[in-house]
Protein backbone atom coordinates (compact mmCIF):
# COMPACT_ATOMS: atom_id res chain seq x y z
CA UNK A 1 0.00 0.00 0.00
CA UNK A 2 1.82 3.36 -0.63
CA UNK A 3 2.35 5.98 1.57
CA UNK A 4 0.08 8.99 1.97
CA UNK A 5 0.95 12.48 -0.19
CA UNK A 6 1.85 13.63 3.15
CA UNK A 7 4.46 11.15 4.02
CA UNK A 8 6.15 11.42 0.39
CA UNK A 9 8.36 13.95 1.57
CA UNK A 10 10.58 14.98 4.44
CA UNK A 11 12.06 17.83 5.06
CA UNK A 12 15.94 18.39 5.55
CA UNK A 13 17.50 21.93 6.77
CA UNK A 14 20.92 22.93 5.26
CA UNK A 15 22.84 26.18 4.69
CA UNK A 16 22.78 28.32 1.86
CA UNK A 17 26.22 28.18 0.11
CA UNK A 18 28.38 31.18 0.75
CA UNK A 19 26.33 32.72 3.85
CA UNK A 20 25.02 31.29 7.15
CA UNK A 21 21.31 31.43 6.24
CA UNK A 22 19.37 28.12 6.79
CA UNK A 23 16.42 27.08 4.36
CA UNK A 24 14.52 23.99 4.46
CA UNK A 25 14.37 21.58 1.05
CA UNK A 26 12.90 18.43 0.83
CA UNK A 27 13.59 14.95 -0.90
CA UNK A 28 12.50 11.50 -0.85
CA UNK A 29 11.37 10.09 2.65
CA UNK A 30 12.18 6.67 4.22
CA UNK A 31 8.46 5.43 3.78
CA UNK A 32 8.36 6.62 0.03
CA UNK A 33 11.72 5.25 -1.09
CA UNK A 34 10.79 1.69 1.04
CA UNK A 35 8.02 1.66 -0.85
CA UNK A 36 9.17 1.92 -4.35
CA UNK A 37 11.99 -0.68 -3.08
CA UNK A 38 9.58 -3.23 -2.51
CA UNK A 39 7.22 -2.02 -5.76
CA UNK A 40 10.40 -2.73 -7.52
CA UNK A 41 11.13 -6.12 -6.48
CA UNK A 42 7.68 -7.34 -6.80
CA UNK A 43 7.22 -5.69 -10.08
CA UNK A 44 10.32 -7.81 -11.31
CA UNK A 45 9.35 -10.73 -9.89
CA UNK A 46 5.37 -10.24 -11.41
CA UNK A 47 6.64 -8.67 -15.00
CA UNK A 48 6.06 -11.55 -17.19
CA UNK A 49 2.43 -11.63 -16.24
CA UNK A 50 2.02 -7.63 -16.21
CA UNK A 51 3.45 -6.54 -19.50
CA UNK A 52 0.21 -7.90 -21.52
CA UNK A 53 -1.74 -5.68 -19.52
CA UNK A 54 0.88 -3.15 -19.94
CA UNK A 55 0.84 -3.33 -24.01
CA UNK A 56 -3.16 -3.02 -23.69
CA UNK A 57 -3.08 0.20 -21.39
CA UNK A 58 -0.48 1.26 -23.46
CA UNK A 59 -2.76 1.10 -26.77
CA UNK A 60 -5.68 2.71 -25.70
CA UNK A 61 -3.84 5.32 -25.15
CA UNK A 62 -2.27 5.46 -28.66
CA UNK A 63 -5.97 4.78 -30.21
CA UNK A 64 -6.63 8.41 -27.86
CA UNK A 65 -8.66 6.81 -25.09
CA UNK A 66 -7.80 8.36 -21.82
CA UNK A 67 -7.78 6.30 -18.49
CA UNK A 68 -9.88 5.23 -15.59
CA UNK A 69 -8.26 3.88 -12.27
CA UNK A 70 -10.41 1.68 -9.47
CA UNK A 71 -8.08 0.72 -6.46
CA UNK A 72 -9.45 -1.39 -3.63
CA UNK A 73 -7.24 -0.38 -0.56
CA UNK A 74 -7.77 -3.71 2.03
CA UNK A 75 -6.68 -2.20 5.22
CA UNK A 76 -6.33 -3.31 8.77
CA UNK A 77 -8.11 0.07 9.66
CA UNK A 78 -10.63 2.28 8.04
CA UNK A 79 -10.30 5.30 10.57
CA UNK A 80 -7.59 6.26 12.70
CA UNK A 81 -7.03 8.15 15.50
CA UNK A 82 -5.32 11.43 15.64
CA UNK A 83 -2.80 12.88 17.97
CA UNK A 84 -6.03 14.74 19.42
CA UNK A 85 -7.63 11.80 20.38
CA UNK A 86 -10.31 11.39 17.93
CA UNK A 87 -11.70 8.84 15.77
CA UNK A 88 -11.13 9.98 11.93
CA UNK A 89 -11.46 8.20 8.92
CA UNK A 90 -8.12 7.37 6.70
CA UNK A 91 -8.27 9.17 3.63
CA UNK A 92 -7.23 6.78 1.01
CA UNK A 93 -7.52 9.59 -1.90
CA UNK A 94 -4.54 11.02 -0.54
CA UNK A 95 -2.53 7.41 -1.97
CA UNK A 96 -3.16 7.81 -5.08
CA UNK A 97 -0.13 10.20 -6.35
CA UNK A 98 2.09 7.75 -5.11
CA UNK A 99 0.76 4.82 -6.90
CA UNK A 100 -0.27 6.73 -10.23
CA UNK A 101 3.61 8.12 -10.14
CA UNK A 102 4.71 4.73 -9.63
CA UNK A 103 2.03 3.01 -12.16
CA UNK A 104 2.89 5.50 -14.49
CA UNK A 105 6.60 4.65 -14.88
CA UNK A 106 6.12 1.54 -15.26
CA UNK A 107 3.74 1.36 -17.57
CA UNK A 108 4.79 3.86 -19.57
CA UNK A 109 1.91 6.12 -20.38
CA UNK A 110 1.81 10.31 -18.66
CA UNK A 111 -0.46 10.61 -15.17
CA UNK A 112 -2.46 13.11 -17.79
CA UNK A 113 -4.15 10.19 -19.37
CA UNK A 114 -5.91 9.36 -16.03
CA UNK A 115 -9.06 11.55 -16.05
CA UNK A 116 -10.84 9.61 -13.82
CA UNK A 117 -10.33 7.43 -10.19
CA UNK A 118 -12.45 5.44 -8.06
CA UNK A 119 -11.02 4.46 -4.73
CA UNK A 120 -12.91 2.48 -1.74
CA UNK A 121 -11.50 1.21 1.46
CA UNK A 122 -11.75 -2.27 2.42
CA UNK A 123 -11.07 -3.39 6.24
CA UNK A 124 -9.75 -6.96 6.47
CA UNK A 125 -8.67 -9.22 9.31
CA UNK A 126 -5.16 -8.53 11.02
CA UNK A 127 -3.97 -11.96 10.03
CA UNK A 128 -4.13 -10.79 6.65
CA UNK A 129 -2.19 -8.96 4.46
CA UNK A 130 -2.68 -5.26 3.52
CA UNK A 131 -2.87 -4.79 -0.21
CA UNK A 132 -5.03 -3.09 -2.96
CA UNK A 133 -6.64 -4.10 -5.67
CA UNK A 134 -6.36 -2.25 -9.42
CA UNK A 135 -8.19 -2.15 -12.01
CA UNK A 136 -7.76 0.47 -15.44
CA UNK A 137 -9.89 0.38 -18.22
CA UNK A 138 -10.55 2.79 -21.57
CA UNK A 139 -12.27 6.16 -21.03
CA UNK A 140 -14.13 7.73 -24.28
CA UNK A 141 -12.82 11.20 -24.30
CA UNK A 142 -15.70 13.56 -24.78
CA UNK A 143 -15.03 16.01 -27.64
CA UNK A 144 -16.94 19.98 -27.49
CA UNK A 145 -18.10 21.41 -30.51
């Protein structure tokens, strides 16, 4: 399951060359970078039976068909609780850069040509493994006169 927009990057402080001011930059954080590690290693390991799927994503788009995404998250928890206390519900919109960035590259297609997303949060047991389920398909564009 990828991390959240808000975990995708962590902030570092530094100096500015040739003075003593500090600003603050950002780059890759430890649960983004773990994340694509292990993307990685199961993408290599699943290849064989994605690139098929691959080609066909790959020409709708060339035929000028844009994209539609539906990910199943299946998580241990639907709400969480905040620092205040309180009972809040994840927000599993707030995924989906992470895996379109990461679907994206692999495949092979720009995050442009997905105009439209469907997500929807699944609890499951504890003895069970978190995962998500994905599914793309064609999208008509609509044309104006």
């Amino acid at each position: 399951v990828p991390p959240s927009d808000n975990a995708l990057k962590a902030p570092s402080f530094r100096f500015k060359k040739g003075g003593n001011k500090r600003v603050m930059s950002f780059h890759q954080s430890k649960d983004y970078s773990l994340y694509k590690d292990e993307l990685e290693f199961w993408y290599l390991q699943n290849l064989r039976d994605l690139a098929p799927g691959f080609d066909r994503i790959k020409l709708w788009v060339s035929q000028g068909f844009a994209l539609g995404i539906k990910v199943e998250y299946c998580l241990h928890y639907t709400s969480i609780f905040t620092k205040a206390g309180t009972l809040r519900r994840s927000d599993a919109g707030n995924r989906m850069k992470a895996l379109k960035d990461t679907l994206t590259g692999y495949i092979g297609v720009d995050d442009k040509e997905f105009i439209a997303e469907s997500i929807e949060k699944v609890e499951i047991n504890q003895n069970k493994e978190e995962c998500m389920d994905i599914f793309i398909g064609p999208i008509s564009r609509k044309t104006r006169a």
